[in-house]
N, C-alpha and C. Protein backbone atom coordinates (compact mmCIF):
# COMPACT_ATOMS: atom_id res chain seq x y z
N UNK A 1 -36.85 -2.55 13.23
CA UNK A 1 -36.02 -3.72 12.94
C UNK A 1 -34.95 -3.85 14.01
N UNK A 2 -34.80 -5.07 14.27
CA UNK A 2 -33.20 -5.41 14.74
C UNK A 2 -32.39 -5.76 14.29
N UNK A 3 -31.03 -5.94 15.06
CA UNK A 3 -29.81 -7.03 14.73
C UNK A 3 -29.51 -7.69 15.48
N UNK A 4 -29.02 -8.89 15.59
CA UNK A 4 -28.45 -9.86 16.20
C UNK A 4 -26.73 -9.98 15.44
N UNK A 5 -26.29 -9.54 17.23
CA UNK A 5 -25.04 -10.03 17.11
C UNK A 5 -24.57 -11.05 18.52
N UNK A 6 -23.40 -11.58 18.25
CA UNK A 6 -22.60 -12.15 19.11
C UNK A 6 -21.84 -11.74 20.38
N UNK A 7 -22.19 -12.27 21.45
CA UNK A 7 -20.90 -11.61 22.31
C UNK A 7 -19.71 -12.24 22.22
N UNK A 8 -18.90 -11.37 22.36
CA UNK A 8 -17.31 -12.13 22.16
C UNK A 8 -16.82 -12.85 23.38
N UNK A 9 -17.62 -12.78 24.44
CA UNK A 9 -16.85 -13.47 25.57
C UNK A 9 -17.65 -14.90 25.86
N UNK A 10 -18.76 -14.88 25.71
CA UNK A 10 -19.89 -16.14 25.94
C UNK A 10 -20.59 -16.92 24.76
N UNK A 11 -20.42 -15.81 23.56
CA UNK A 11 -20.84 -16.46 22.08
C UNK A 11 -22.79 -16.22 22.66
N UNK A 12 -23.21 -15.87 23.37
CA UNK A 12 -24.71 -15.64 23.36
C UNK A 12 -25.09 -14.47 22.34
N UNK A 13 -26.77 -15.22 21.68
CA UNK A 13 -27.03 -13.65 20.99
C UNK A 13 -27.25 -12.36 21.56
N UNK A 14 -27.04 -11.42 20.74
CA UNK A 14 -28.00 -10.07 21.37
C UNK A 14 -28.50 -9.46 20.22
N UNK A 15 -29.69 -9.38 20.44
CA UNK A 15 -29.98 -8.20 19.91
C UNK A 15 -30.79 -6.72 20.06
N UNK A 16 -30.08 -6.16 19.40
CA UNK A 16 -29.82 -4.52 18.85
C UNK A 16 -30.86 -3.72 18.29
N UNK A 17 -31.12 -2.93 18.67
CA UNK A 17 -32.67 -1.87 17.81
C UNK A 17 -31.57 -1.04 16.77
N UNK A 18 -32.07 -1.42 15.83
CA UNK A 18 -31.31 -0.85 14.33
C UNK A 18 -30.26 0.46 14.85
N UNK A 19 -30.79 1.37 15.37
CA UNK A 19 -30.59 2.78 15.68
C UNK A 19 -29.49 2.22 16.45
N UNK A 20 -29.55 1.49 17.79
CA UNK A 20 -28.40 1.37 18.49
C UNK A 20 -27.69 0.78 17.65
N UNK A 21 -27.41 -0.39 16.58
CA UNK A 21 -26.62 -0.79 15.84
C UNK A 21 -25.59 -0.19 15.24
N UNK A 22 -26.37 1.12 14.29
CA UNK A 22 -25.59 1.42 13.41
C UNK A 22 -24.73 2.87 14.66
N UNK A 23 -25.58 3.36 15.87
CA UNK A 23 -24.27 4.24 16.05
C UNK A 23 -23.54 3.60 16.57
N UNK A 24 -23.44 1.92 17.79
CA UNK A 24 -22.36 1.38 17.72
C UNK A 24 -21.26 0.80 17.12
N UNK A 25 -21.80 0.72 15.97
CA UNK A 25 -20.92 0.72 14.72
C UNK A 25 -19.75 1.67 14.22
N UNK A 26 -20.84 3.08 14.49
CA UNK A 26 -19.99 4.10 14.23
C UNK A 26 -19.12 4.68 15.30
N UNK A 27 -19.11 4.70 15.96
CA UNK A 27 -18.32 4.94 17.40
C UNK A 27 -18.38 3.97 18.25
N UNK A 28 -16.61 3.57 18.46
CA UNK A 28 -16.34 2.65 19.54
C UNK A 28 -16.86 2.86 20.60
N UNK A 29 -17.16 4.24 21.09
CA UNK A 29 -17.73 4.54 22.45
C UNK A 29 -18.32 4.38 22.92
N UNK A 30 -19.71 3.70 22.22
CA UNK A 30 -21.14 3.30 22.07
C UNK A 30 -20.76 1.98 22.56
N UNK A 31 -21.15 1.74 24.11
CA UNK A 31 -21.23 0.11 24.25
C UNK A 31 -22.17 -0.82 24.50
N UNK A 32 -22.44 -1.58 24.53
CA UNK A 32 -24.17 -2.86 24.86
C UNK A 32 -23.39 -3.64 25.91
N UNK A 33 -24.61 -4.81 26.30
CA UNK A 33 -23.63 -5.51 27.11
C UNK A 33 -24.54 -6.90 26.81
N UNK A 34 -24.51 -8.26 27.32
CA UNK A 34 -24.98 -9.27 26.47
C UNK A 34 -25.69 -9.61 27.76
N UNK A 35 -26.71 -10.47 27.98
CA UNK A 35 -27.78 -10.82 28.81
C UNK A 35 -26.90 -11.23 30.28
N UNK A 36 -25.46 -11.67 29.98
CA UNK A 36 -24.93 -12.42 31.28
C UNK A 36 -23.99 -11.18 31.46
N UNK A 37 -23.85 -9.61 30.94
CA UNK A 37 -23.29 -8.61 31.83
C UNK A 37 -22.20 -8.20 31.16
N UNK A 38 -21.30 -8.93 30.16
CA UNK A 38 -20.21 -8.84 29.26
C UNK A 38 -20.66 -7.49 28.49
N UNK A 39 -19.54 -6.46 29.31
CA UNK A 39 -20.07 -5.34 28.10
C UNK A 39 -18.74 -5.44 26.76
N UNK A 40 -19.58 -4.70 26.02
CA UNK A 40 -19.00 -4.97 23.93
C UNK A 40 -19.30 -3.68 23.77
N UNK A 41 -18.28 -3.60 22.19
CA UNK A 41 -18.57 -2.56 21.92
C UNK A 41 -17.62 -3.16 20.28
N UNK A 42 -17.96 -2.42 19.59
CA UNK A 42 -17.57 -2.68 18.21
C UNK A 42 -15.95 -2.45 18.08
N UNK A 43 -14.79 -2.51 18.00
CA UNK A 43 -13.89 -2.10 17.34
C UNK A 43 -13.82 -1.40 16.64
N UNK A 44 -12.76 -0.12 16.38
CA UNK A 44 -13.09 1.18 15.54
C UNK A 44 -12.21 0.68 14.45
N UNK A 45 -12.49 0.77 13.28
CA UNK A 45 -12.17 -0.17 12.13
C UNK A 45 -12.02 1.13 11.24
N UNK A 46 -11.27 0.66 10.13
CA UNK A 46 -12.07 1.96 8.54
C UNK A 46 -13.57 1.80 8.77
N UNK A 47 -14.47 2.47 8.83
CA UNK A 47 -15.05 2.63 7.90
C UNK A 47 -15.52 2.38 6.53
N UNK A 48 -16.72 2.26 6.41
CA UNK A 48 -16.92 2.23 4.56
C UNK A 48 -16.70 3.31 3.92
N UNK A 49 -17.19 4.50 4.49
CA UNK A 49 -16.80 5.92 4.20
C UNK A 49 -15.31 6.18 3.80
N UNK A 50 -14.58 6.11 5.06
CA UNK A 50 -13.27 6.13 5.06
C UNK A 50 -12.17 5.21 4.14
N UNK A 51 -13.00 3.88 3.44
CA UNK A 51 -12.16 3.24 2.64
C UNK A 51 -12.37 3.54 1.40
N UNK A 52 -13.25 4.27 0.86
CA UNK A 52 -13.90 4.85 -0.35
C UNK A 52 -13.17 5.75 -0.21
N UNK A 53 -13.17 7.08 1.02
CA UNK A 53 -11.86 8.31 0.45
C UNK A 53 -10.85 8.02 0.10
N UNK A 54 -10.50 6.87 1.11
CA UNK A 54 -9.01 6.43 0.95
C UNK A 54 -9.00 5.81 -0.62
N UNK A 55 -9.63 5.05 -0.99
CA UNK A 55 -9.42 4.86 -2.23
C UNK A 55 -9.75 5.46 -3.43
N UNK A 56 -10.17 6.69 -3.11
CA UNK A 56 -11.09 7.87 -4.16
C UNK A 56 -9.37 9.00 -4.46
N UNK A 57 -8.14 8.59 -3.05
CA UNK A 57 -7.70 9.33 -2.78
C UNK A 57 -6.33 8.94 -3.60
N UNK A 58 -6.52 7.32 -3.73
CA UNK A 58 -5.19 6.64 -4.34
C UNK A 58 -5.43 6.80 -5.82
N UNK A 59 -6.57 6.75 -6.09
CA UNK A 59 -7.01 6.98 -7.77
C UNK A 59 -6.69 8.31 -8.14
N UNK A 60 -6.16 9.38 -7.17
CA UNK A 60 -6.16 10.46 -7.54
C UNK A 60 -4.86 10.75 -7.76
N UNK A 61 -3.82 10.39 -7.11
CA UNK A 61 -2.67 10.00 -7.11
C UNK A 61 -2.26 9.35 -8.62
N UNK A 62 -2.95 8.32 -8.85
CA UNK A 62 -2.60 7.63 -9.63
C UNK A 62 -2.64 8.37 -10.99
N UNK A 63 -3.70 8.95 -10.83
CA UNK A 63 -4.08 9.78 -12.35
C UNK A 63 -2.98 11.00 -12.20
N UNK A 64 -3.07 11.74 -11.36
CA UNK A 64 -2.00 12.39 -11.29
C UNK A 64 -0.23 12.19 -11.85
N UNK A 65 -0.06 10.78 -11.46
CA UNK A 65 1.34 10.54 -11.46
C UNK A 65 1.46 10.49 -13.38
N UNK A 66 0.19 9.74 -13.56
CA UNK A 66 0.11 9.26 -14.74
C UNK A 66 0.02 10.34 -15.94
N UNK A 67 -0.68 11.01 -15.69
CA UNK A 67 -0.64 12.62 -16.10
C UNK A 67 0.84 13.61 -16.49
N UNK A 68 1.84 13.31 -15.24
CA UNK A 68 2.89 13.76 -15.27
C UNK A 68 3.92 13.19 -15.87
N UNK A 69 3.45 11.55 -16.05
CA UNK A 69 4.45 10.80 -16.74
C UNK A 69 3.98 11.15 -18.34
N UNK A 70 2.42 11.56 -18.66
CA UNK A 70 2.65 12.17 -20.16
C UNK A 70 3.01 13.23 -20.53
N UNK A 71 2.97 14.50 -19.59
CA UNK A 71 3.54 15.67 -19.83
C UNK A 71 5.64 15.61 -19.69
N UNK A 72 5.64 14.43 -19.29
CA UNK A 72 7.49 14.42 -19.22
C UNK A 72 7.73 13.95 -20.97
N UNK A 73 6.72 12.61 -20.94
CA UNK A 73 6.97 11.99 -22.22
C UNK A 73 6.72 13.35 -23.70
N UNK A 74 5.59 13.94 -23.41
CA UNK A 74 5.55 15.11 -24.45
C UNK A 74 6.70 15.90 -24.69
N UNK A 75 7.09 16.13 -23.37
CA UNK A 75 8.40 17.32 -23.34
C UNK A 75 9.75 16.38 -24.15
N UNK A 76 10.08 15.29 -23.75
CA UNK A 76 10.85 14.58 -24.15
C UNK A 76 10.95 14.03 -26.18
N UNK A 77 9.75 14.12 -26.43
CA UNK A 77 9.46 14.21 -27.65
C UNK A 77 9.50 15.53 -28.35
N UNK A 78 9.14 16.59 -27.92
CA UNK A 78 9.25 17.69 -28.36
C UNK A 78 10.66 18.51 -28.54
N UNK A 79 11.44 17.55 -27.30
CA UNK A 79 13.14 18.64 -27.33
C UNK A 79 13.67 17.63 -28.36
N UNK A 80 13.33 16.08 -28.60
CA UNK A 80 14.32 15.20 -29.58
C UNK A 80 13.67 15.63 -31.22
N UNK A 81 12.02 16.61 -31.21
CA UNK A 81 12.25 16.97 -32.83
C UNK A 81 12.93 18.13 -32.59
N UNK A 82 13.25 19.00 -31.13
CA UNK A 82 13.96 20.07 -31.56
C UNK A 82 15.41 19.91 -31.77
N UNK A 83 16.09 18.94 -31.47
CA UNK A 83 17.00 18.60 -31.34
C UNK A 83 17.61 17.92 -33.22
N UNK A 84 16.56 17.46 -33.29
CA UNK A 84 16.70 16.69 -34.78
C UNK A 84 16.78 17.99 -36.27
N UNK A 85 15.92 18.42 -35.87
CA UNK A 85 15.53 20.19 -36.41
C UNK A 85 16.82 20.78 -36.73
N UNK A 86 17.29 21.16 -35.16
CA UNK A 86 18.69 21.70 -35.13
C UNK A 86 20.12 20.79 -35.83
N UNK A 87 19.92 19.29 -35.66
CA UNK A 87 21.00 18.87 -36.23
C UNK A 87 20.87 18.86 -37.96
N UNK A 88 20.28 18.99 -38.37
CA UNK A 88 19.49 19.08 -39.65
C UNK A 88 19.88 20.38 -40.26
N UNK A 89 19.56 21.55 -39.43
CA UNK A 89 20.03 22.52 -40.09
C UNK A 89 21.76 22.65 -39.60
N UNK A 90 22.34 22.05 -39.01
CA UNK A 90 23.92 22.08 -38.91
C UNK A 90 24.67 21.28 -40.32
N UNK A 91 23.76 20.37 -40.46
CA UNK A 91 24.29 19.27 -41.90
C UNK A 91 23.67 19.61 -43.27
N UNK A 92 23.02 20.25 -42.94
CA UNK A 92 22.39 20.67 -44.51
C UNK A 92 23.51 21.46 -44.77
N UNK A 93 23.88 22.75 -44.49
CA UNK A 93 25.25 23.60 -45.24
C UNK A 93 26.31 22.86 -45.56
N UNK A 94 26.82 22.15 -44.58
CA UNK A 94 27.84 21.09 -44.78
C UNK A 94 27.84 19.91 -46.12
N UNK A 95 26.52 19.44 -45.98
CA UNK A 95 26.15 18.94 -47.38
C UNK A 95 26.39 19.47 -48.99
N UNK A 96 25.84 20.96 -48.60
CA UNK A 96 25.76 21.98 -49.74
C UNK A 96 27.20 22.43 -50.23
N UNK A 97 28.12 22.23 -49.37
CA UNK A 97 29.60 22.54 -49.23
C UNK A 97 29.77 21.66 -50.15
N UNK A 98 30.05 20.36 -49.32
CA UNK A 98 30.67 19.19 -50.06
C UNK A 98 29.84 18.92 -51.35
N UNK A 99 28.73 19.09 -52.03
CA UNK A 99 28.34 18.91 -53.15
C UNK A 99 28.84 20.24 -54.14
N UNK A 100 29.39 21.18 -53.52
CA UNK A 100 30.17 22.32 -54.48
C UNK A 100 31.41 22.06 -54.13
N UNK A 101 32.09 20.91 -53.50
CA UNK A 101 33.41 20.46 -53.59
C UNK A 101 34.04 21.65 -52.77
N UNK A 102 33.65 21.97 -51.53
CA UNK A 102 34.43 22.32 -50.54
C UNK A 102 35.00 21.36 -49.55
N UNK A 103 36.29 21.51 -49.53
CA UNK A 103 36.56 20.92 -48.08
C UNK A 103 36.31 21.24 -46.57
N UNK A 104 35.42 20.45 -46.23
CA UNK A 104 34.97 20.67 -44.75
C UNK A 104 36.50 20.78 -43.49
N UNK A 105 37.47 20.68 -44.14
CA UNK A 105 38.67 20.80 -43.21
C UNK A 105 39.35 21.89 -43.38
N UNK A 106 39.79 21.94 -44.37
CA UNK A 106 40.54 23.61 -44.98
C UNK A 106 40.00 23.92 -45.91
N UNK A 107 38.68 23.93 -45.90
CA UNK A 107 37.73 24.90 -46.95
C UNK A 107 38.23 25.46 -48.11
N UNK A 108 39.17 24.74 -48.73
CA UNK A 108 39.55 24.55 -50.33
C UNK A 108 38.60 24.22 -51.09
N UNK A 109 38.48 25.01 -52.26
CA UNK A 109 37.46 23.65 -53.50
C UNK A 109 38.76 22.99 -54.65
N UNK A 110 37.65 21.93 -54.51
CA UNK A 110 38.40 21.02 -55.35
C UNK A 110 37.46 20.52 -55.83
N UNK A 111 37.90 19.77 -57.84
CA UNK A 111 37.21 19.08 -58.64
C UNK A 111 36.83 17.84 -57.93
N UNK A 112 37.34 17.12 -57.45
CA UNK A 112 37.73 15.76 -57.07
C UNK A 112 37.65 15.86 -55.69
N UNK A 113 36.93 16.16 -54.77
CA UNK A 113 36.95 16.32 -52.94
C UNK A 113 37.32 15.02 -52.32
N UNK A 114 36.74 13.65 -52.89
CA UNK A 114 36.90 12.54 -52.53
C UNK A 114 38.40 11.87 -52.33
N UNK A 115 39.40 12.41 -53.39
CA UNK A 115 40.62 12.32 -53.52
C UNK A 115 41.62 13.02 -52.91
N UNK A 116 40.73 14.07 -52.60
CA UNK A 116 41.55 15.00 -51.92
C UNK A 116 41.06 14.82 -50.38
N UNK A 117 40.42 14.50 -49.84
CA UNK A 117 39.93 14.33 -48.82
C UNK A 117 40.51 12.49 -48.30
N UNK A 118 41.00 11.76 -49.61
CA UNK A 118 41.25 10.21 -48.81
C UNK A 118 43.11 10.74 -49.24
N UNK A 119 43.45 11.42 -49.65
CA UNK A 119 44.76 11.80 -49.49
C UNK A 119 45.08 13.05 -48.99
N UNK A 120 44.93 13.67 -48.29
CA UNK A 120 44.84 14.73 -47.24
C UNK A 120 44.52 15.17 -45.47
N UNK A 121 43.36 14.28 -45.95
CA UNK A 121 42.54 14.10 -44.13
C UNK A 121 41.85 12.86 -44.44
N UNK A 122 42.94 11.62 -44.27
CA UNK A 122 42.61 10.13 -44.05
C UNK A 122 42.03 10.15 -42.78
N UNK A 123 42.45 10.91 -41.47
CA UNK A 123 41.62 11.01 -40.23
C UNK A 123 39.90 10.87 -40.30
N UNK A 124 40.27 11.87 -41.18
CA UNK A 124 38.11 12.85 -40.78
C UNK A 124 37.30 11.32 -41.51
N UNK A 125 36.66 11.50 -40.53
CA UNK A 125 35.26 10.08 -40.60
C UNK A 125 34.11 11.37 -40.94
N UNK A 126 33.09 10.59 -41.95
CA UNK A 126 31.69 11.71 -42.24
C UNK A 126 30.93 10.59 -41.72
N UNK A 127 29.79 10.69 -40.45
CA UNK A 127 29.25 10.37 -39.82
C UNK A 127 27.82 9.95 -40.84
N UNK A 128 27.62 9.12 -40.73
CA UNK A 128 25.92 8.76 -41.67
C UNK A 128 25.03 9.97 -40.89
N UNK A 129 24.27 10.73 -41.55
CA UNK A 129 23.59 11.82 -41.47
C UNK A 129 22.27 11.14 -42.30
N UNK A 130 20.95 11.28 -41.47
CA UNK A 130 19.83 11.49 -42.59
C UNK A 130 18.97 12.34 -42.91
């Protein structure tokens, strides 16, 4: 088989025995020349090879990045139940206090904590806890 290509300086055809085609294709070095003497030679371009690694290479990247953005997101989920865990067990005693009518300020008991707590330490705010 052949190919027919173009020369770039005269626009005349030429053609190519398959074999010479494809290694001028593959190496710029490889040159022809066209019936009126104009020597050619292909431009060294990507490759098809070379645009497939290259893009075999960005997908790899990509999965990668993507990968690391779920192992951040896991970690990030895992320290806010440890985090929740821990605040949980800081308010549970505190709870258990104030339902046996301790004061969380000067750890007095009292019948009445509510009264003693809005006439005593009008300051202290109890934060909504769930």
């Amino acid at each position: 088989m052949s190919v027919q290509v173009t020369c770039c300086r005269c626009g005349t055809m030429i053609v190519l025995p398959d074999e010479h085609y494809r290694s001028a294709k593959a190496s710029a070095q490889i040159s022809f020349y066209c019936t009126y003497g104009h020597q050619q030679h292909f431009a060294q371009g990507e490759t098809e090879a070379e645009k497939l690694r290259r893009e075999r290479d960005r997908l790899k990247q990509q999965a990668a990045f993507k990968d690391e953005m779920i192992a951040n997101a896991n970690r990030r989920a895992l320290n806010a139940e440890r985090t929740a865990s821990a605040r949980k067990g800081q308010i549970t005693p505190l709870k258990n206090r104030a339902a046996a009518g301790v004061c969380p300020c000067c750890n007095r008991t009292f019948e009445n904590i509510r009264r003693h707590m809005a006439s005593k330490h009008p300051a202290f705010q109890v934060e909504a806890a769930e």
